[in-house]
Structures are given as C-alpha cells and as structure tokens.
C-alpha atoms as a PDB file:
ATOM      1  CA  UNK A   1     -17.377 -31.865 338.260  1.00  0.00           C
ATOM      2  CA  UNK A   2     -15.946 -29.238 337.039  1.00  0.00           C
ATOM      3  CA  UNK A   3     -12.968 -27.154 338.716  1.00  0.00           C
ATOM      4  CA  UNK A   4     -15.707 -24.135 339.227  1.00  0.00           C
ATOM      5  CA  UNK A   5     -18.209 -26.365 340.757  1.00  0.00           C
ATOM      6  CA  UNK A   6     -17.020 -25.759 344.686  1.00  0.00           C
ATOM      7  CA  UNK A   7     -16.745 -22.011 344.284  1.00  0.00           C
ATOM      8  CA  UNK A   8     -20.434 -21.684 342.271  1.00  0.00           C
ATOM      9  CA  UNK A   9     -21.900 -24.265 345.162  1.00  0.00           C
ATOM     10  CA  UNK A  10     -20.418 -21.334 347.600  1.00  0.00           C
ATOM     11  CA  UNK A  11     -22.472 -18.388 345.952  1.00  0.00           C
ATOM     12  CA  UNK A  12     -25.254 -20.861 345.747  1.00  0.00           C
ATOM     13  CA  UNK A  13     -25.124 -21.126 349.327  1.00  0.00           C
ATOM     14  CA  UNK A  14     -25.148 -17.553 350.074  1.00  0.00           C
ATOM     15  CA  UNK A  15     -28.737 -17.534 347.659  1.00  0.00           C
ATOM     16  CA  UNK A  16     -26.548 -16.320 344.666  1.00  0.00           C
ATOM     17  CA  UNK A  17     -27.301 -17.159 341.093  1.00  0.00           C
ATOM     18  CA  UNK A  18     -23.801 -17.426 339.581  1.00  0.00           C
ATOM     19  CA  UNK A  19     -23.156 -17.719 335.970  1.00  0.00           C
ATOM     20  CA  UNK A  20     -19.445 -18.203 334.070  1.00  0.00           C
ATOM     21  CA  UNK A  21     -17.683 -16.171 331.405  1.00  0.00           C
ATOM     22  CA  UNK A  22     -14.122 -16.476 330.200  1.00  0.00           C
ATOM     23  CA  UNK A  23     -11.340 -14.675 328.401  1.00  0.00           C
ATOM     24  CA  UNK A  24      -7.997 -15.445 326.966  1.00  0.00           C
ATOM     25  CA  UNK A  25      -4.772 -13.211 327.656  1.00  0.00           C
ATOM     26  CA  UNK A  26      -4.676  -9.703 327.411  1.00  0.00           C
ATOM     27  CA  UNK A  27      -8.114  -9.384 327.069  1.00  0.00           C
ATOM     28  CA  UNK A  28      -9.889  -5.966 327.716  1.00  0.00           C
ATOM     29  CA  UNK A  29     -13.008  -4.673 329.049  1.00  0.00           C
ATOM     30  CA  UNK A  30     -13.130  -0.537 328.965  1.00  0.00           C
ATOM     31  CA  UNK A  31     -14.713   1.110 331.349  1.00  0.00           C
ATOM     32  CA  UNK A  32     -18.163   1.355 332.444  1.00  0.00           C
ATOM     33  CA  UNK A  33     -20.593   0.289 335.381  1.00  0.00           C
ATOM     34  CA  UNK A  34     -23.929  -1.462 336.023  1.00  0.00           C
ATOM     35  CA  UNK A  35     -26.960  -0.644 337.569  1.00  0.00           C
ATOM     36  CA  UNK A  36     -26.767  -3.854 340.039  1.00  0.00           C
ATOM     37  CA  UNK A  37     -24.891  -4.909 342.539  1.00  0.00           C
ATOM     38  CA  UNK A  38     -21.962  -7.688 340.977  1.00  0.00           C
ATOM     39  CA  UNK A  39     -20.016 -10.091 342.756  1.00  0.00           C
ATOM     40  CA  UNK A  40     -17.294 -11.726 340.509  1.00  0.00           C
ATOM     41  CA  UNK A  41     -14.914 -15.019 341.545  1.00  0.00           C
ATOM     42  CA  UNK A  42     -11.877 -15.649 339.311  1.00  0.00           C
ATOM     43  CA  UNK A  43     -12.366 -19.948 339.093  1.00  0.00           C
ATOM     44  CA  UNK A  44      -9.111 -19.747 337.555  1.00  0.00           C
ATOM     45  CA  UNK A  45      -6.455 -17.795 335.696  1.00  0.00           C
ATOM     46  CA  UNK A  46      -6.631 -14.038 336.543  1.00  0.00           C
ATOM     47  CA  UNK A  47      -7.850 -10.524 335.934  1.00  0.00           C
ATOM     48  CA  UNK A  48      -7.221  -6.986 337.273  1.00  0.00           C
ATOM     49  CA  UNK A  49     -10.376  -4.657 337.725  1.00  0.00           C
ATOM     50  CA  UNK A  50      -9.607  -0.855 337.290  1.00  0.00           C
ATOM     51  CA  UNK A  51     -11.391   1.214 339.144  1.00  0.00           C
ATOM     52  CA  UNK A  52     -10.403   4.044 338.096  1.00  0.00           C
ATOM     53  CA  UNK A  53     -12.539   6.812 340.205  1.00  0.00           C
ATOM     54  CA  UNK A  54     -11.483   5.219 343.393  1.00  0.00           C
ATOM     55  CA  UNK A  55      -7.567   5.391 341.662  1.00  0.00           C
ATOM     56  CA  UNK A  56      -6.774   1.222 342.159  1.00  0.00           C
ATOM     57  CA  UNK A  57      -6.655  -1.827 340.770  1.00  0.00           C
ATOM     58  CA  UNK A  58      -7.882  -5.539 341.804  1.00  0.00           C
ATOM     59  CA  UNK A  59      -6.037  -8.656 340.999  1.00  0.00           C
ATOM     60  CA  UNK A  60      -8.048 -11.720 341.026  1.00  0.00           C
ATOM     61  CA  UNK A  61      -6.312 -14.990 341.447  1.00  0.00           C
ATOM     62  CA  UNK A  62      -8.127 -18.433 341.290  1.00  0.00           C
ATOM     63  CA  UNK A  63     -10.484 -18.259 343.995  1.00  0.00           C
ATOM     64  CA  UNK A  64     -10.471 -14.524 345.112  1.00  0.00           C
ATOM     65  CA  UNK A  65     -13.758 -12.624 344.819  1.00  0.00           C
ATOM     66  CA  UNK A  66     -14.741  -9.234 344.278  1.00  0.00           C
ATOM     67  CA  UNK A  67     -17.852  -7.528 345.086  1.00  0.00           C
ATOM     68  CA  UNK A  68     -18.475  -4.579 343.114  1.00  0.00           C
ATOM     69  CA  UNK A  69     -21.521  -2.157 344.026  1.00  0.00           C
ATOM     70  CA  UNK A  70     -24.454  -0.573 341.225  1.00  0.00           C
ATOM     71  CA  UNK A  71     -23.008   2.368 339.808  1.00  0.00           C
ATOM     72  CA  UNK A  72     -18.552   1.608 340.072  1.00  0.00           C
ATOM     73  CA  UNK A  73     -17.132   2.381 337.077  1.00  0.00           C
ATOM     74  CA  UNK A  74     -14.496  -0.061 336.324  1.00  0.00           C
ATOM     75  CA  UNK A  75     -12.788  -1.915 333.449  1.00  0.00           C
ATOM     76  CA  UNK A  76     -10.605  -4.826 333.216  1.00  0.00           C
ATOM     77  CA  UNK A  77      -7.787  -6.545 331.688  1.00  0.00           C
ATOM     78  CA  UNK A  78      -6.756 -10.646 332.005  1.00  0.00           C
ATOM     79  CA  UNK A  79      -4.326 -12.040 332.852  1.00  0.00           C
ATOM     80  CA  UNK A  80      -1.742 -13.779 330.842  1.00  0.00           C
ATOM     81  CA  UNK A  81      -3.017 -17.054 331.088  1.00  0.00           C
ATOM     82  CA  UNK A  82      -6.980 -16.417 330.077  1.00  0.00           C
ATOM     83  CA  UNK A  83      -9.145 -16.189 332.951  1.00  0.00           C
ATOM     84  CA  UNK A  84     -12.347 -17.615 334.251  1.00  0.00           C
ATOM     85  CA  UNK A  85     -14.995 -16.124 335.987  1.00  0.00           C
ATOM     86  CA  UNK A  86     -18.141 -16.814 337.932  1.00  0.00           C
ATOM     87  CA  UNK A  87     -20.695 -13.613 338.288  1.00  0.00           C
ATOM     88  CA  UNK A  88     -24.159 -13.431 339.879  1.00  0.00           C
ATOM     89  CA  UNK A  89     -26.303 -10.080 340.220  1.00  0.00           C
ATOM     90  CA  UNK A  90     -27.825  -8.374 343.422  1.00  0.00           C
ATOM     91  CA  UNK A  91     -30.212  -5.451 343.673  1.00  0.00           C
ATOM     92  CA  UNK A  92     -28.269  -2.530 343.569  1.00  0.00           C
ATOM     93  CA  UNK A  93     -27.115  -1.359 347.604  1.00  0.00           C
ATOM     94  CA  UNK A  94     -27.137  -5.094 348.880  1.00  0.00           C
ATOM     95  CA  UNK A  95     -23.559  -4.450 348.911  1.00  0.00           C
ATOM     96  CA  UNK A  96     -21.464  -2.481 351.169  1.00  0.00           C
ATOM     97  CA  UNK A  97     -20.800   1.575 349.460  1.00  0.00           C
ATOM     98  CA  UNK A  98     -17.456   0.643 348.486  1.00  0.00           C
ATOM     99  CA  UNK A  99     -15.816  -2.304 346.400  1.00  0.00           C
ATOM    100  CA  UNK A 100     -14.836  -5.156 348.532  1.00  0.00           C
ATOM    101  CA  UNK A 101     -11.253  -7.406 347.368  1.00  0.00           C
ATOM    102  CA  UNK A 102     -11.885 -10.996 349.749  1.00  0.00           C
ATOM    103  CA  UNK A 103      -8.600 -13.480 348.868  1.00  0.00           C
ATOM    104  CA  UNK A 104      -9.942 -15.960 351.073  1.00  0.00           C
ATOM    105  CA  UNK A 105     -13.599 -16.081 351.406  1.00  0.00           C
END
C-alpha cells in the first residue's frame, strides 16, 4: 500500500474521487483558478498555495488539506523536498465561499 493510500481511502469516504500529482523542489504553478470546486491533500513533502486576492499563503505539510472554491485565483510553489498531492473535483459552490486550511482533518 502505498503511503497515500489512508489519506485517498479518506476522500473516498467522503464520496470524493481523488487523483495524485507530484512535483520536485521549487516547483511553480502561476496563477490562475478553476471553474470547480478543488480539494487538495499534501500525501507528503509540501507546497504553499498563494492566494493572492485574499493577500495569504497556505502551507501544506504531509497530511494537511486544502479546499479551494470555483473561481480562487491562486498559484503555488513546493517545497524543498518535492511534494505529493492528492486532488478530487466538486461542482463549483459545494464548498464553503472562502478557502478552507484543515491541519488535522
């Protein structure tokens, strides 16, 4: 099994369809946003999402989620050990109006 095998079971269990991407250090994403909801788990490493119209940034450790609503513009940059992720899609406003940061969830 792997090490992201617990935390996708967890979204599974909430009726979420996760799916994994990964980056190595100092990797970039510029800015933009989606017309879906998007929850995102770090399975291990990190990344920090800038969100740049609400003026913050969101670390993601191993295990920390972050539930991003359709239409926030953000961007992101990884950590310096790589990161993993885990990411499933919901209709856009199935989420709360603003981002959501959960460290233990």
């Amino acid at each position: 099994m792997s090490p992201s095998e617990p935390l996708a079971d967890r979204l599974r269990a909430e009726g979420l369809e996760p799916s994994g991407w990964g980056n190595g250090p100092a990797d970039r994403y510029g800015k933009h946003a989606h017309g879906y909801d998007k929850v995102l788990v770090a399975a291990a490493g990190s990344i920090v999402f800038h969100l740049p119209e609400l003026g913050m940034d969101v670390e993601l450790h191993t295990g920390e989620r972050l539930e991003l609503p359709a239409g926030t513009l953000h961007g992101a940059t990884v950590g310096r050990h790589g990161v993993n992720c885990l990411e499933a899609h919901l209709p856009a406003g199935s989420l709360g109006p603003r981002p959501r940061h959960r460290r233990e969830w």
